[in-house]
C-alpha atoms as a PDB file:
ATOM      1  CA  UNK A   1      17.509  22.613 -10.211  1.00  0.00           C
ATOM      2  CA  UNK A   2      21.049  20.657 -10.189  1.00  0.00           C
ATOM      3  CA  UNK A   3      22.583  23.763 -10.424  1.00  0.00           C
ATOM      4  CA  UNK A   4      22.149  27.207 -12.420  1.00  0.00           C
ATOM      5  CA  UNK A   5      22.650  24.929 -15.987  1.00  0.00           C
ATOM      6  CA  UNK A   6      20.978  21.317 -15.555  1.00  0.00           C
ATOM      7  CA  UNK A   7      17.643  20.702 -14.893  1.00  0.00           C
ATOM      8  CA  UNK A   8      16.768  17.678 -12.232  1.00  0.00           C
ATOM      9  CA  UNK A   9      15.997  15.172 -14.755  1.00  0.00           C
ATOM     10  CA  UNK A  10      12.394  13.631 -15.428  1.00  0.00           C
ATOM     11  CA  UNK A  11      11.598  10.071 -15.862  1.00  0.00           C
ATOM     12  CA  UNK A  12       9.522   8.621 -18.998  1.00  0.00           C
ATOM     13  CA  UNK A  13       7.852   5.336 -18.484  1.00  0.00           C
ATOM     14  CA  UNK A  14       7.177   3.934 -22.643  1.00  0.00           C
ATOM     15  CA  UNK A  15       4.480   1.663 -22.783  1.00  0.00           C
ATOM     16  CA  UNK A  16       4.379   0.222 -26.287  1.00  0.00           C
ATOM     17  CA  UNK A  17       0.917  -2.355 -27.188  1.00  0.00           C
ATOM     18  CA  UNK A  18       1.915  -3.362 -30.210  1.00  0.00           C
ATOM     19  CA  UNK A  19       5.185  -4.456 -31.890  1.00  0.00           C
ATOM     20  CA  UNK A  20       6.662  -1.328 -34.501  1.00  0.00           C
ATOM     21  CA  UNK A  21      10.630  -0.721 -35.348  1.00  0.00           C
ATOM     22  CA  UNK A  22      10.707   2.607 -35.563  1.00  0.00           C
ATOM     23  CA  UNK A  23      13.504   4.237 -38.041  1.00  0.00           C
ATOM     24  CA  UNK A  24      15.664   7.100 -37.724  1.00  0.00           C
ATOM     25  CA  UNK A  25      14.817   8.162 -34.101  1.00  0.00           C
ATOM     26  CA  UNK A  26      16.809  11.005 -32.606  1.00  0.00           C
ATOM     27  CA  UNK A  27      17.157  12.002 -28.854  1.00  0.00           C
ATOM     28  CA  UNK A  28      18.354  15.392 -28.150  1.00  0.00           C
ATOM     29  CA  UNK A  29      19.535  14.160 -24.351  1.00  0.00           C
ATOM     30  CA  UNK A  30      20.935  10.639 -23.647  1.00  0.00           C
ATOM     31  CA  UNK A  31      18.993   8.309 -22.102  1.00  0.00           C
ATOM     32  CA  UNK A  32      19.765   5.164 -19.649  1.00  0.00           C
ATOM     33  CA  UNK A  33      17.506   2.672 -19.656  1.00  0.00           C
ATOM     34  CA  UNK A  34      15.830  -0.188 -18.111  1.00  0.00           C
ATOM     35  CA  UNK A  35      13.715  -2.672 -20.256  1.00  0.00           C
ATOM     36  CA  UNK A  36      11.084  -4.013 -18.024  1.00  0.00           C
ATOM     37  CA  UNK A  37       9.119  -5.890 -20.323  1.00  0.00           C
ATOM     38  CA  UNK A  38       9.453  -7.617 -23.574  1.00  0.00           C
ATOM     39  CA  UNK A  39      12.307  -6.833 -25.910  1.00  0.00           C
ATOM     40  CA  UNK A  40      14.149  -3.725 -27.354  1.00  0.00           C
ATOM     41  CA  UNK A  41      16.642  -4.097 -30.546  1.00  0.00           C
ATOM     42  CA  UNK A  42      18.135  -0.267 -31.417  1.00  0.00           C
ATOM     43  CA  UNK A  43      20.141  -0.178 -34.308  1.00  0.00           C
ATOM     44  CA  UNK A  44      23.037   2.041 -35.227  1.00  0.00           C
ATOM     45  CA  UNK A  45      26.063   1.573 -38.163  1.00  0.00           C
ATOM     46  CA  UNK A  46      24.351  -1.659 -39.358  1.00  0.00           C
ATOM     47  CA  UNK A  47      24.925  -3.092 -35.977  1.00  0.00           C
ATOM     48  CA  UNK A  48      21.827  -4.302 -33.340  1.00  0.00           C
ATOM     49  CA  UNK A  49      21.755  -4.184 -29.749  1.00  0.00           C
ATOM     50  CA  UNK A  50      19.550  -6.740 -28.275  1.00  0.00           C
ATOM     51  CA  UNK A  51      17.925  -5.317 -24.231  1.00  0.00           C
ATOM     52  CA  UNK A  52      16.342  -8.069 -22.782  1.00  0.00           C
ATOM     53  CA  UNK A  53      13.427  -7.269 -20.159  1.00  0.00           C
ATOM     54  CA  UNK A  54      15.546  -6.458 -17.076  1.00  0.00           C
ATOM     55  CA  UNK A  55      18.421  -5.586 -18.744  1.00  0.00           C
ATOM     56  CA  UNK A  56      20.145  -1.841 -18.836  1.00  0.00           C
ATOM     57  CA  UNK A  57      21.415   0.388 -21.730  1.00  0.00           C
ATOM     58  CA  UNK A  58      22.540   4.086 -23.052  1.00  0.00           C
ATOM     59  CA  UNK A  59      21.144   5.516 -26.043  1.00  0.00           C
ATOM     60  CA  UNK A  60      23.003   8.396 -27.381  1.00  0.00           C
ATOM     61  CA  UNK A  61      21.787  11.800 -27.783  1.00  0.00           C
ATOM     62  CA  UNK A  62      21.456  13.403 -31.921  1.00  0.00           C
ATOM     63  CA  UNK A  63      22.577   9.803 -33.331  1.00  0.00           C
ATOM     64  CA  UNK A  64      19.802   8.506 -35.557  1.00  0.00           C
ATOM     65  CA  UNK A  65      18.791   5.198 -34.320  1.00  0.00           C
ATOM     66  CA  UNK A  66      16.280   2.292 -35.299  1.00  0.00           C
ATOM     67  CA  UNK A  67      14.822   0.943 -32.231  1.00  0.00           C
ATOM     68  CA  UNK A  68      12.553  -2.250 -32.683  1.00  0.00           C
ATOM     69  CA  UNK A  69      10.212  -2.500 -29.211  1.00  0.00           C
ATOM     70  CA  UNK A  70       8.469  -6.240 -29.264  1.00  0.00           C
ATOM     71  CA  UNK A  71       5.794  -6.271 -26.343  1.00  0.00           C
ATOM     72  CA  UNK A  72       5.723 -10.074 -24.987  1.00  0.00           C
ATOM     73  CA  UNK A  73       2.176 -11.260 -24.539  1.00  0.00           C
ATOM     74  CA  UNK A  74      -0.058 -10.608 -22.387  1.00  0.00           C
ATOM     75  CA  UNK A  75       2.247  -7.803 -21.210  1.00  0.00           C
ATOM     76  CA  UNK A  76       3.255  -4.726 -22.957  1.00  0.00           C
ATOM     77  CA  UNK A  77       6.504  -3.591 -23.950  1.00  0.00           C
ATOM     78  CA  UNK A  78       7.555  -1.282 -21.275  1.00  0.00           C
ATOM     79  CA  UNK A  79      10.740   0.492 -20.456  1.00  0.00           C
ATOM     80  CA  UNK A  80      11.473   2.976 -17.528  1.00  0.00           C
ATOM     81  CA  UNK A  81      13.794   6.052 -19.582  1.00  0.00           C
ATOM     82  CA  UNK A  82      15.515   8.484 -17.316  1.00  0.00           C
ATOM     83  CA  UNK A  83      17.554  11.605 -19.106  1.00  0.00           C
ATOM     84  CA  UNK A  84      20.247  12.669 -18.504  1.00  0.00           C
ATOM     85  CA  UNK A  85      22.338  15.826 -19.304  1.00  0.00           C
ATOM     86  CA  UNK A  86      25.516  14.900 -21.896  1.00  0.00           C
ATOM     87  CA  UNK A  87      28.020  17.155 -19.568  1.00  0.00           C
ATOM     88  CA  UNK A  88      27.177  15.181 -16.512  1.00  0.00           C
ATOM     89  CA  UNK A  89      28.944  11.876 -18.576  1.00  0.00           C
ATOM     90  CA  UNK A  90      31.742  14.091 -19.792  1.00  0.00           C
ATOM     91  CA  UNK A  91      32.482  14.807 -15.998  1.00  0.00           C
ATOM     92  CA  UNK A  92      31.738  11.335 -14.387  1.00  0.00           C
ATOM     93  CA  UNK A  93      34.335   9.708 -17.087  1.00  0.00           C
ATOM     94  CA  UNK A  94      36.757  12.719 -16.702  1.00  0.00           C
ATOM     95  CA  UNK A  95      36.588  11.749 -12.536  1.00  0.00           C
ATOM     96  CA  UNK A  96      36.858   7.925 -13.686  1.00  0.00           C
ATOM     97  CA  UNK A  97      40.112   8.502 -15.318  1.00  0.00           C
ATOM     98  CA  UNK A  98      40.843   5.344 -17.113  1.00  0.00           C
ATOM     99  CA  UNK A  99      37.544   5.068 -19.016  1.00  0.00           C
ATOM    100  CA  UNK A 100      37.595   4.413 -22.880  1.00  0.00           C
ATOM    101  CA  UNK A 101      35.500   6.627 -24.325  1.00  0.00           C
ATOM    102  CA  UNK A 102      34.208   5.502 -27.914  1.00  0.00           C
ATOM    103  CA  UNK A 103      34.856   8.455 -30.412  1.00  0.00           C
ATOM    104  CA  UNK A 104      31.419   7.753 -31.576  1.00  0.00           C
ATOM    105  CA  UNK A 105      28.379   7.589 -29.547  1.00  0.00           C
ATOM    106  CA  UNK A 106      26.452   4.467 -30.009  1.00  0.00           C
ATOM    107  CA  UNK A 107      23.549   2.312 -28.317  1.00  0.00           C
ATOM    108  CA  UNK A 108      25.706   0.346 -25.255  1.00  0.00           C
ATOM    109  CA  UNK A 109      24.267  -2.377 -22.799  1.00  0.00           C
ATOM    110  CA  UNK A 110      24.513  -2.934 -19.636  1.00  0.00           C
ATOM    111  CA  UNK A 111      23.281  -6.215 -18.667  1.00  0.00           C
ATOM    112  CA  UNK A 112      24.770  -7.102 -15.349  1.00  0.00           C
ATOM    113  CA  UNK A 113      24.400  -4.088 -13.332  1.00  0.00           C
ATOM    114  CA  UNK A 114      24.951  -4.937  -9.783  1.00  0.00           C
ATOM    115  CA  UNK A 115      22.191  -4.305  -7.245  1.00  0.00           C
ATOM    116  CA  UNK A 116      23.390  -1.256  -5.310  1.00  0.00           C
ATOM    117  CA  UNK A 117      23.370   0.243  -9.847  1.00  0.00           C
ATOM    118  CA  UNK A 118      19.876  -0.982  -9.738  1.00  0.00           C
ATOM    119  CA  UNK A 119      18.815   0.512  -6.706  1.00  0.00           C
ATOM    120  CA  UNK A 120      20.279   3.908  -7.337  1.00  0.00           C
ATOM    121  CA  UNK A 121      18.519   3.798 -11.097  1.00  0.00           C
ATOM    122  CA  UNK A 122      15.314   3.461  -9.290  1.00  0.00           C
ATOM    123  CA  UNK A 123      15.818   5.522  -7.030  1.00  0.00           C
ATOM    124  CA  UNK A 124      16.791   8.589  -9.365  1.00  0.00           C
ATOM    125  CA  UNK A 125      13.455   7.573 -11.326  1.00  0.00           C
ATOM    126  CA  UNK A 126      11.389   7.960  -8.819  1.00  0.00           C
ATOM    127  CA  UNK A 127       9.277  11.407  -9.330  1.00  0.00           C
ATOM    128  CA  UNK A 128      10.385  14.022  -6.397  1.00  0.00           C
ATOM    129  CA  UNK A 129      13.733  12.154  -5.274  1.00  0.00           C
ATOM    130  CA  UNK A 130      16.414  14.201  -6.808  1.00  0.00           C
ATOM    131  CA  UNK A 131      14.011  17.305  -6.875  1.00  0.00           C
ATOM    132  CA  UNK A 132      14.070  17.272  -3.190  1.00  0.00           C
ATOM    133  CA  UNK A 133      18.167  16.785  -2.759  1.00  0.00           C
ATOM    134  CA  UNK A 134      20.552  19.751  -2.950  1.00  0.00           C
ATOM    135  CA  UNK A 135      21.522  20.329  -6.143  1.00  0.00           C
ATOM    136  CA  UNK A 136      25.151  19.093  -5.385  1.00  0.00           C
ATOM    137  CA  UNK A 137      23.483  15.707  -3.923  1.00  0.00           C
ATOM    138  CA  UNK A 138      21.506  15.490  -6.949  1.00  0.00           C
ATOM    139  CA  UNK A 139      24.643  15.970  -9.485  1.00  0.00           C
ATOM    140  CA  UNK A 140      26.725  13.915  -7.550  1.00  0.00           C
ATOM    141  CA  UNK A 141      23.760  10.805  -7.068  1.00  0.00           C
ATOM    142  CA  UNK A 142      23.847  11.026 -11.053  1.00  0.00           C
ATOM    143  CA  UNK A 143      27.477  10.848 -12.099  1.00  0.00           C
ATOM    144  CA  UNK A 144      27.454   7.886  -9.584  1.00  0.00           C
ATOM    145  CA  UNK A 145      24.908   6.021 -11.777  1.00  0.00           C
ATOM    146  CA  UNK A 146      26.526   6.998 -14.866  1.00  0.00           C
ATOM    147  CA  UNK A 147      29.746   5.534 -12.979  1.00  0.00           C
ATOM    148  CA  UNK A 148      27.842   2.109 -12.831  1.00  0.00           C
ATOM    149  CA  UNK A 149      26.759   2.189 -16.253  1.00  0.00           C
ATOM    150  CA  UNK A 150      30.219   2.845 -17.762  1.00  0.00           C
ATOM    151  CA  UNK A 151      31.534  -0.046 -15.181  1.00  0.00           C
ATOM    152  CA  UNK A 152      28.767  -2.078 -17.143  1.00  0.00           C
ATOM    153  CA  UNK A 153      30.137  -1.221 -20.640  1.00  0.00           C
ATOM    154  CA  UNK A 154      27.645   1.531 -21.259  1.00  0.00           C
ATOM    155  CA  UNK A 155      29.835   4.360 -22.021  1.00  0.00           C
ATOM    156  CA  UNK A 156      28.377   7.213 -24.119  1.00  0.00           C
ATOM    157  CA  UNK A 157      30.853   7.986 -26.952  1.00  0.00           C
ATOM    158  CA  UNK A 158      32.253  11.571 -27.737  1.00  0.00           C
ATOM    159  CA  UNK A 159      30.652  14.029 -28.818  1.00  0.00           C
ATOM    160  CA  UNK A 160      30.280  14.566 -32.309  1.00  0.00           C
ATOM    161  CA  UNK A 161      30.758  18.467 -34.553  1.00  0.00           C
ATOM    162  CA  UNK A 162      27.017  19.815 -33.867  1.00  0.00           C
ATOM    163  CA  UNK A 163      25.036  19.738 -36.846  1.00  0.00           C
ATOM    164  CA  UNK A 164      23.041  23.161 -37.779  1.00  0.00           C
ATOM    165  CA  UNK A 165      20.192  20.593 -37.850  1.00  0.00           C
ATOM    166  CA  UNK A 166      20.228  19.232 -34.150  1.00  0.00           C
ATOM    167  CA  UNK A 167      20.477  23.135 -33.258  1.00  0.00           C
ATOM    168  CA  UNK A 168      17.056  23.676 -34.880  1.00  0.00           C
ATOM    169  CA  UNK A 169      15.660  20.220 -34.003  1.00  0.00           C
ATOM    170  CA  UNK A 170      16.117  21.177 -30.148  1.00  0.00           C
ATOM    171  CA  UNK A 171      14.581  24.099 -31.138  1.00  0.00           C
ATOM    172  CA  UNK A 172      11.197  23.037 -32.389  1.00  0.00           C
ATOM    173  CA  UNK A 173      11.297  20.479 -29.719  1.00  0.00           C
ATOM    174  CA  UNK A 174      11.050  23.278 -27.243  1.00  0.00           C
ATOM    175  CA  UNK A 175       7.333  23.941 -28.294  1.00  0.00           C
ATOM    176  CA  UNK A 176       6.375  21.610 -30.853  1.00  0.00           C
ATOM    177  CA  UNK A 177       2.682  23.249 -30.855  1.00  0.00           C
ATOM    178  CA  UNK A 178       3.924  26.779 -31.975  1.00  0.00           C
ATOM    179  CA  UNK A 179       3.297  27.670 -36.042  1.00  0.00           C
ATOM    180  CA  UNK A 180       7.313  27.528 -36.514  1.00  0.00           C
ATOM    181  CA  UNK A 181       8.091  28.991 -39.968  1.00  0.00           C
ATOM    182  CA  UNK A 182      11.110  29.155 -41.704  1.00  0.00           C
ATOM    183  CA  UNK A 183      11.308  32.595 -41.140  1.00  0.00           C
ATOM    184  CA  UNK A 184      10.859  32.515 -37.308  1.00  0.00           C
ATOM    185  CA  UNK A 185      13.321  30.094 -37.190  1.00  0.00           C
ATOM    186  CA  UNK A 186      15.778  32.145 -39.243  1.00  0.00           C
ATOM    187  CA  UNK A 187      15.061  35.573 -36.696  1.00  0.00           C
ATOM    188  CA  UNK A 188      16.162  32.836 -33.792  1.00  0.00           C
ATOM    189  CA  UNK A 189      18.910  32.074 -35.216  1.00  0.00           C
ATOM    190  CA  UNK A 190      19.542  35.917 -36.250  1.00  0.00           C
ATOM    191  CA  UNK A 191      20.417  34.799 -40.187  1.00  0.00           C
ATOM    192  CA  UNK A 192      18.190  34.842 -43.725  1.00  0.00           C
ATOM    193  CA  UNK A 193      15.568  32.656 -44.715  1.00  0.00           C
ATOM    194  CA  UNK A 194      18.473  32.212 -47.699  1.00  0.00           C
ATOM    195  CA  UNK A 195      21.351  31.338 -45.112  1.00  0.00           C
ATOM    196  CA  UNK A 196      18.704  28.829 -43.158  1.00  0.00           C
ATOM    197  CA  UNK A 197      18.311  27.286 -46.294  1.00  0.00           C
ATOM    198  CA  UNK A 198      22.159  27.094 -47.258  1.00  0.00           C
ATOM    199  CA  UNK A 199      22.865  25.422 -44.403  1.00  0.00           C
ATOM    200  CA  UNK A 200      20.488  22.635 -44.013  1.00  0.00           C
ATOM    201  CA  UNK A 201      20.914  22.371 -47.750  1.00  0.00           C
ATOM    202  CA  UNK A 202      24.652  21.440 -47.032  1.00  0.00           C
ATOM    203  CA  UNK A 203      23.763  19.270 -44.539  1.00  0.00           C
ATOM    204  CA  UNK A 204      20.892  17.574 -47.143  1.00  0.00           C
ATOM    205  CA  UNK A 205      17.844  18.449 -45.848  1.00  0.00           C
ATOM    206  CA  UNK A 206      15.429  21.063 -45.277  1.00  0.00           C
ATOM    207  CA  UNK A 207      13.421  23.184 -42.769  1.00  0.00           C
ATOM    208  CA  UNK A 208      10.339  21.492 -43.727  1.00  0.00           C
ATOM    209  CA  UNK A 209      11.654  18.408 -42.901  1.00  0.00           C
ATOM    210  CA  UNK A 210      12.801  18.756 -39.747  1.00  0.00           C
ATOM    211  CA  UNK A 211       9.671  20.533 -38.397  1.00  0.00           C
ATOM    212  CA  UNK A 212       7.831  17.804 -39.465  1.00  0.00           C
ATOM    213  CA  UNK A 213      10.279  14.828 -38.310  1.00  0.00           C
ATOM    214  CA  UNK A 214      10.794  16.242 -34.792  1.00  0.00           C
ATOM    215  CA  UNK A 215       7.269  17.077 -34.484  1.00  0.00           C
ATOM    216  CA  UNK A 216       6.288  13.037 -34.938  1.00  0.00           C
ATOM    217  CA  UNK A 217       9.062  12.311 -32.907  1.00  0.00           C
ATOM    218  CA  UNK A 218       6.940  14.398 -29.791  1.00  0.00           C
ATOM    219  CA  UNK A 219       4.250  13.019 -31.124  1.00  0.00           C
ATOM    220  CA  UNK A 220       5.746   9.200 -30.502  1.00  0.00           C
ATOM    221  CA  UNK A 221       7.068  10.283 -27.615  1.00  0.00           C
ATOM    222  CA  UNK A 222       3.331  11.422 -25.923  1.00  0.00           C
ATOM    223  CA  UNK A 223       1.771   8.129 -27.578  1.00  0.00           C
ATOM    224  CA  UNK A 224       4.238   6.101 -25.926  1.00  0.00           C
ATOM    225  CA  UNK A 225       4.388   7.585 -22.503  1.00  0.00           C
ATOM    226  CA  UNK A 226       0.771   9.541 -21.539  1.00  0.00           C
ATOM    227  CA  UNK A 227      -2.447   8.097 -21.904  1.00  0.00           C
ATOM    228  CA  UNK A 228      -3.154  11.478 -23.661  1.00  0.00           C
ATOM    229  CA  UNK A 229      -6.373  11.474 -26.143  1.00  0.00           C
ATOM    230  CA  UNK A 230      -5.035  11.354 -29.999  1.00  0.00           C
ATOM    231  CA  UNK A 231      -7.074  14.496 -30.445  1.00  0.00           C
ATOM    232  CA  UNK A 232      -4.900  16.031 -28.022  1.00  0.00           C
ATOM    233  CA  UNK A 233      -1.451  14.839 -29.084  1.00  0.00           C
ATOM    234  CA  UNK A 234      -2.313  16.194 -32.404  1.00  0.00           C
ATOM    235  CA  UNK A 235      -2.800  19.848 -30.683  1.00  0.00           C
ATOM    236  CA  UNK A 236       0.952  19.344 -28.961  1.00  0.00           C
ATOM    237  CA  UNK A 237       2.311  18.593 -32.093  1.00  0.00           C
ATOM    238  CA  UNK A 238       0.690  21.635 -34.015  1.00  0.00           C
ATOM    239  CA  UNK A 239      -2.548  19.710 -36.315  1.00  0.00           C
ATOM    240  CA  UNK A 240      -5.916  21.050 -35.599  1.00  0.00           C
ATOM    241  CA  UNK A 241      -7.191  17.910 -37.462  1.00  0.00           C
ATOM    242  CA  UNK A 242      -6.694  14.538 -35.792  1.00  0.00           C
ATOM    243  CA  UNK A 243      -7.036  12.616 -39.051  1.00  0.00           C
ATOM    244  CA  UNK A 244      -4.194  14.631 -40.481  1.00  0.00           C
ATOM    245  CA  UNK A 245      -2.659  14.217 -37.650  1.00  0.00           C
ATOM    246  CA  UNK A 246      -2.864  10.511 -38.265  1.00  0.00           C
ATOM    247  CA  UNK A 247      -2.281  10.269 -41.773  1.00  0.00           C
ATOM    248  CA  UNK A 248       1.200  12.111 -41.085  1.00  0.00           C
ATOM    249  CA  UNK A 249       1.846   9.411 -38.321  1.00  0.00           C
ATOM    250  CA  UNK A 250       1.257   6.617 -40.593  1.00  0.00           C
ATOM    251  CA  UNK A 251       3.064   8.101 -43.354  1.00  0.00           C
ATOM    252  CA  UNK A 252       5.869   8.647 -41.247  1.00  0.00           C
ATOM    253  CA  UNK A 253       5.962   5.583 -38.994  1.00  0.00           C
ATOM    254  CA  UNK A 254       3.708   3.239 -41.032  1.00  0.00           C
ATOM    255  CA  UNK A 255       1.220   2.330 -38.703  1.00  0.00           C
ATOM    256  CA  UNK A 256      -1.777   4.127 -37.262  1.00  0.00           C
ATOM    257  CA  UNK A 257      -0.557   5.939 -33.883  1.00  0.00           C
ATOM    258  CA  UNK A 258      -3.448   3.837 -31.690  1.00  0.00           C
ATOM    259  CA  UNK A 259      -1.683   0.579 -32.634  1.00  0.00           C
ATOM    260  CA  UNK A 260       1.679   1.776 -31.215  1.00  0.00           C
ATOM    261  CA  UNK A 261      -0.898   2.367 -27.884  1.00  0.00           C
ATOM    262  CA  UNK A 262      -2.939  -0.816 -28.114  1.00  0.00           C
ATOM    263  CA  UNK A 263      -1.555  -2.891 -30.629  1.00  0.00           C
ATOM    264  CA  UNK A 264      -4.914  -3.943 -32.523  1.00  0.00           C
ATOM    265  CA  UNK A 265      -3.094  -3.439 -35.947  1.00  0.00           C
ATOM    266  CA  UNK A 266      -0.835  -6.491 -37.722  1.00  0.00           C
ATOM    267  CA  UNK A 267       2.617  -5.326 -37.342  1.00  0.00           C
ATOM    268  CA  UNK A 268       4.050  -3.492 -40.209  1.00  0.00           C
ATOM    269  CA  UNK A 269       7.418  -2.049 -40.375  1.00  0.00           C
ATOM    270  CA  UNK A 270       7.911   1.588 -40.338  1.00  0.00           C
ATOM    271  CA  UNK A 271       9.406   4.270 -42.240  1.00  0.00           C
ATOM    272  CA  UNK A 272      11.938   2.194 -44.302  1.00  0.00           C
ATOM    273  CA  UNK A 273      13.122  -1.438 -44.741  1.00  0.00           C
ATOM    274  CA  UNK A 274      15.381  -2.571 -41.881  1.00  0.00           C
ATOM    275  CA  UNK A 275      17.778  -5.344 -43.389  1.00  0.00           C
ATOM    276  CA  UNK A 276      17.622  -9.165 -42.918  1.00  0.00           C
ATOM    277  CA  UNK A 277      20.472  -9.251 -41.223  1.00  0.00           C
ATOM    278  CA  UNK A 278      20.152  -6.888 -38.404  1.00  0.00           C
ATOM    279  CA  UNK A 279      17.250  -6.288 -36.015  1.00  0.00           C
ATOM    280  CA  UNK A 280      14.776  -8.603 -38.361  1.00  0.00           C
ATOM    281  CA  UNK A 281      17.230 -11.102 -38.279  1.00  0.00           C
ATOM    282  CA  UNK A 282      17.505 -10.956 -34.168  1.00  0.00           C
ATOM    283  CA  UNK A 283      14.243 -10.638 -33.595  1.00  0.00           C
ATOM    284  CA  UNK A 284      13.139 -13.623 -35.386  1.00  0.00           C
END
């Protein structure tokens, strides 16, 4: 542990076969980034960010994003995704000072981190690094690479009222395999079924909708970044049936979850039209 609150944070390396934009993502912890192969475009507010293979960014945490992930041939898309807790950025630009913090949180690059930035990146992705440091060693190697980033122009923007919906998204997330029902979800919360419903209902949308949204976005996740069977990501995600599994994938995503692993399918794009003139238009 960093301390009694943060856990030492855990590396993802996404592997991506085929080419998919994938709409209305949402991370529950921010995320730097390096792209190490082929291209990532992540939209937010009608505006693209463009990560070029080698290239450094920040994707903010319960800010729905479209993220485009274009593998160049014969490579895959790849990109090495380390976590890291929001209060540890809150600190490192409180110690900074003079940083300008965007009042929103939006996708940032950092293109031009210098190599000591790199080096420290790698280093805190490397599995048993910051594990085996004192917690206060740990901490402190982390607000030093969020130091870099912000120096970079990757500075994670404030954070925003919480929504009643992030609350039970991080929820679900916590065991996306259990039977979650609306009233299990209301006894964690210690409220009605009826006041559940109010709120999600003021924030327009639903209990059923969530469960199923953050349970594809686990089930992206496990596609992307374990070589997992199907059969078996469908059991973390809480489907007995694989090709239900799949159908919900597809009708959430719009492709079949083995072409986002091997990229045998002509790209479509997924879960709603992304304009002309964003991260179409750049990728093009």
């Amino acid at each position: 542990m960093l301390d009694d609150v943060f856990p030492v944070p855990a590396r993802a390396l996404i592997r991506q076969g085929g080419r998919a934009c994938f709409y209305r993502l949402v991370n529950t912890i921010p995320l730097l980034i390096q792209v190490q192969s082929g291209t990532k475009i992540v939209m937010a507010d009608d505006k693209a960010l463009r990560i070029e293979a080698g290239a450094y960014g920040l994707l903010p945490d319960y800010r729905p994003l479209t993220m485009e992930n274009i593998p160049k041939a014969p490579q895959k898309y790849q990109t090495l995704a380390l976590p890291v807790p929001r209060p540890l950025f809150e600190e490192a630009y409180i110690r900074m000072g003079s940083i300008a913090v965007p009042s929103r949180p939006v996708p940032a690059g950092a293109p031009d981190l210098p190599e000591e930035a790199a080096a420290l990146f790698d280093y805190c992705c490397q599995p048993g690094n910051l594990a085996r440091l004192p917690g206060a060693i740990a901490k402190a190697r982390l607000i030093e690479l969020i130091t870099w980033f912000a120096l970079g122009g990757a500075v994670l923007g404030q954070c925003q009222s919480p929504r009643f919906e992030d609350r039970l998204r991080q929820m679900i997330e916590s065991d996306t395999a259990f039977d979650w029902t609306l009233g299990h979800a209301a006894r964690s919360f210690n409220m009605s079924e009826a006041t559940l419903r109010r709120k999600l209902a003021a924030e327009s949308t639903g209990f059923s909708e969530i469960l199923s949204d953050t349970r594809m976005n686990r089930a992206l996740g496990l596609i992307q970044t374990t070589t997992l069977p199907m059969a078996q990501v469908a059991l973390e995600v809480g489907y007995d049936s694989p090709s239900q599994f799949a159908a919900r994938f597809k009708d959430r995503f719009g492709v079949n979850p083995r072409h986002v692993r091997g990229g045998s399918e002509r790209f479509e794009r997924i879960g709603a039209e992304v304009e002309r003139s964003g991260a179409d238009a750049l990728a093009q």
